[in-house]
C-alpha atoms as a PDB file:
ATOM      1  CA  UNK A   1       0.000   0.000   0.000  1.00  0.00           C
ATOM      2  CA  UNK A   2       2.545   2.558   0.878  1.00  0.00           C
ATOM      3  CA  UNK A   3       4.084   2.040  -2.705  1.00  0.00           C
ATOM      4  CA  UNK A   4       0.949   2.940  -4.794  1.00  0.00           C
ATOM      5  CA  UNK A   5       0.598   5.930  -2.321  1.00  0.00           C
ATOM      6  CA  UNK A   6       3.848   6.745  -2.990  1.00  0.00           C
ATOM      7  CA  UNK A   7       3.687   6.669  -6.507  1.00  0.00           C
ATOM      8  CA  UNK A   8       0.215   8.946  -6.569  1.00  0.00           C
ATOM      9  CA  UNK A   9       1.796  11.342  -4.418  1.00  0.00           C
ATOM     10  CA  UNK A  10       0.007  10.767  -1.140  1.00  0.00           C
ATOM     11  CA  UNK A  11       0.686  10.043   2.335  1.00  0.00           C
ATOM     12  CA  UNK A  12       0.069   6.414   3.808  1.00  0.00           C
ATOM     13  CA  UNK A  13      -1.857   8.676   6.722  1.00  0.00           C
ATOM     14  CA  UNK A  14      -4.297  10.496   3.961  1.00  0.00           C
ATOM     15  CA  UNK A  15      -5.445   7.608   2.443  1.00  0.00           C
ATOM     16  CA  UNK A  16      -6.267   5.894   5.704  1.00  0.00           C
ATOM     17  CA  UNK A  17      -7.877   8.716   6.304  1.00  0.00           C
ATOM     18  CA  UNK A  18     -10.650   8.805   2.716  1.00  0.00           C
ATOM     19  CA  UNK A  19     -10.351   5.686   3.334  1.00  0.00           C
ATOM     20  CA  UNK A  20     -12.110   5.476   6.653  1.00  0.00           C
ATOM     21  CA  UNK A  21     -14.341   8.580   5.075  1.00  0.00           C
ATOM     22  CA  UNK A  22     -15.308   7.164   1.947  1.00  0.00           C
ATOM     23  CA  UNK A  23     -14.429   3.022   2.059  1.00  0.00           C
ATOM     24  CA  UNK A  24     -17.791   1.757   2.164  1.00  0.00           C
ATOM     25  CA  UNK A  25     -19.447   3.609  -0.640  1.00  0.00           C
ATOM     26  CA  UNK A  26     -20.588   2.997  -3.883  1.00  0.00           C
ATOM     27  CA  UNK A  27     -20.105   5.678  -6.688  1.00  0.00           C
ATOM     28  CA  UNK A  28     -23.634   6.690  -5.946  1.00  0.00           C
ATOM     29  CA  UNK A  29     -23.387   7.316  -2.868  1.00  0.00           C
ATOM     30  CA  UNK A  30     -20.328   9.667  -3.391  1.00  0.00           C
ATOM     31  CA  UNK A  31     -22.191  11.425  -5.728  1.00  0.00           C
ATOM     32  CA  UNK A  32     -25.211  12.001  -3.489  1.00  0.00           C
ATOM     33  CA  UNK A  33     -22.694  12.814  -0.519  1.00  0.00           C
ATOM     34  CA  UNK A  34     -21.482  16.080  -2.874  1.00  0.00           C
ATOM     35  CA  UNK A  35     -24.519  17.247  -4.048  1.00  0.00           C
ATOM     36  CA  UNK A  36     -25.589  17.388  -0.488  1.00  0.00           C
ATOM     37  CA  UNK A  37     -22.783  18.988   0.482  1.00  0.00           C
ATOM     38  CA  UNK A  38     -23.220  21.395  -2.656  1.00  0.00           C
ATOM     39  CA  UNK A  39     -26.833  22.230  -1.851  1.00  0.00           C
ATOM     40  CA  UNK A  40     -26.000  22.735   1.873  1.00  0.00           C
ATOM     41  CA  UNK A  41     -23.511  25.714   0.506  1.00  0.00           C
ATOM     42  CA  UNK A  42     -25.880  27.189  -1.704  1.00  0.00           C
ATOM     43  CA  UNK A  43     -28.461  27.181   1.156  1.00  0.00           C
ATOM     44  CA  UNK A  44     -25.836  28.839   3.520  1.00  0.00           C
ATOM     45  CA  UNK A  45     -25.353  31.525   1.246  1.00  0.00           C
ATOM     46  CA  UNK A  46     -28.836  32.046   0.634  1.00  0.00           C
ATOM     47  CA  UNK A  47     -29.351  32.357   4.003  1.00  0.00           C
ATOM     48  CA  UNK A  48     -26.385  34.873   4.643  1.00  0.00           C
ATOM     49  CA  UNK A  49     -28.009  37.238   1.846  1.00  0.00           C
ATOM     50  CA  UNK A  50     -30.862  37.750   3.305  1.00  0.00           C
ATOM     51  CA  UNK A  51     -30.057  37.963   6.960  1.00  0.00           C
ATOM     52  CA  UNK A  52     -27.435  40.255   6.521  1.00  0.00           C
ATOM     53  CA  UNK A  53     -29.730  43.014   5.253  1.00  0.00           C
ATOM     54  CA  UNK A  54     -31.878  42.488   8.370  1.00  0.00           C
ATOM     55  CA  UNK A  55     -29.000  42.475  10.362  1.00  0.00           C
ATOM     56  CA  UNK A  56     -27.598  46.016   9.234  1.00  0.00           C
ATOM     57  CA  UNK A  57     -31.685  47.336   9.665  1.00  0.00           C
ATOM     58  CA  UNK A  58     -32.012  46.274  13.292  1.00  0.00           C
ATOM     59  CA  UNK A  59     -28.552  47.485  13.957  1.00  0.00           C
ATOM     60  CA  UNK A  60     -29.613  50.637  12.267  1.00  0.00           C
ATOM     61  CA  UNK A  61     -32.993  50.588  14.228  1.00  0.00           C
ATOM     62  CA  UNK A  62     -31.190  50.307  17.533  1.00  0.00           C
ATOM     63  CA  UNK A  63     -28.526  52.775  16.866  1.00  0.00           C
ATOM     64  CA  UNK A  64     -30.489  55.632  15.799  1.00  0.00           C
ATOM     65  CA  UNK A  65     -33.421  54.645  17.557  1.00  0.00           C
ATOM     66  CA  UNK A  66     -35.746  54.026  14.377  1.00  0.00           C
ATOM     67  CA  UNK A  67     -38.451  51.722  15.471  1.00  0.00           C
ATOM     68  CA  UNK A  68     -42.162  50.807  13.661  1.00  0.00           C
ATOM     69  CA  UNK A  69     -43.961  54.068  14.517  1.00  0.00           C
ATOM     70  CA  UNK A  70     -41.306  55.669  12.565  1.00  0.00           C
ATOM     71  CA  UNK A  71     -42.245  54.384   8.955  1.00  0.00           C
ATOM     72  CA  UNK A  72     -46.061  54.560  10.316  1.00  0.00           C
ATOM     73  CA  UNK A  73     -45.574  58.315  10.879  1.00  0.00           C
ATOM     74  CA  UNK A  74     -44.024  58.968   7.521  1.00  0.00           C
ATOM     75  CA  UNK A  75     -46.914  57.594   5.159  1.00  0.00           C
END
């Protein structure tokens, strides 16, 4: 084993290591693995966008002291 690990350019250590990760799955399963971990990203990023708007607003609010009867008064 340490020959072919050698000879791909990888440690003995990292591929006990996918090994232990990835050993007992199929090609399917691999590829169901990423796309999960692919739509977990997008959804992380979705979720950033639109919290950080709401963020800066209720840091805005509380700063300046902006609250609902503000934006109620102004109409």
């Amino acid at each position: 084993m340490a020959e072919l690990c050698r000879e791909h350019g990888m440690s003995d250590a990292s591929f006990y290591k996918w090994r232990a990760k990835y050993g007992g799955m199929d090609a399917s399963m691999v590829g169901q693995m990423k796309a999960m971990k692919d739509e977990n990203r997008r959804l992380k990023r979705m979720y950033a966008d639109l919290s950080m708007p709401n963020d800066l607003l209720t840091d805005a609010r509380q700063t300046w002291g902006f609250g609902l009867w503000c934006c109620i008064c102004a109409t």
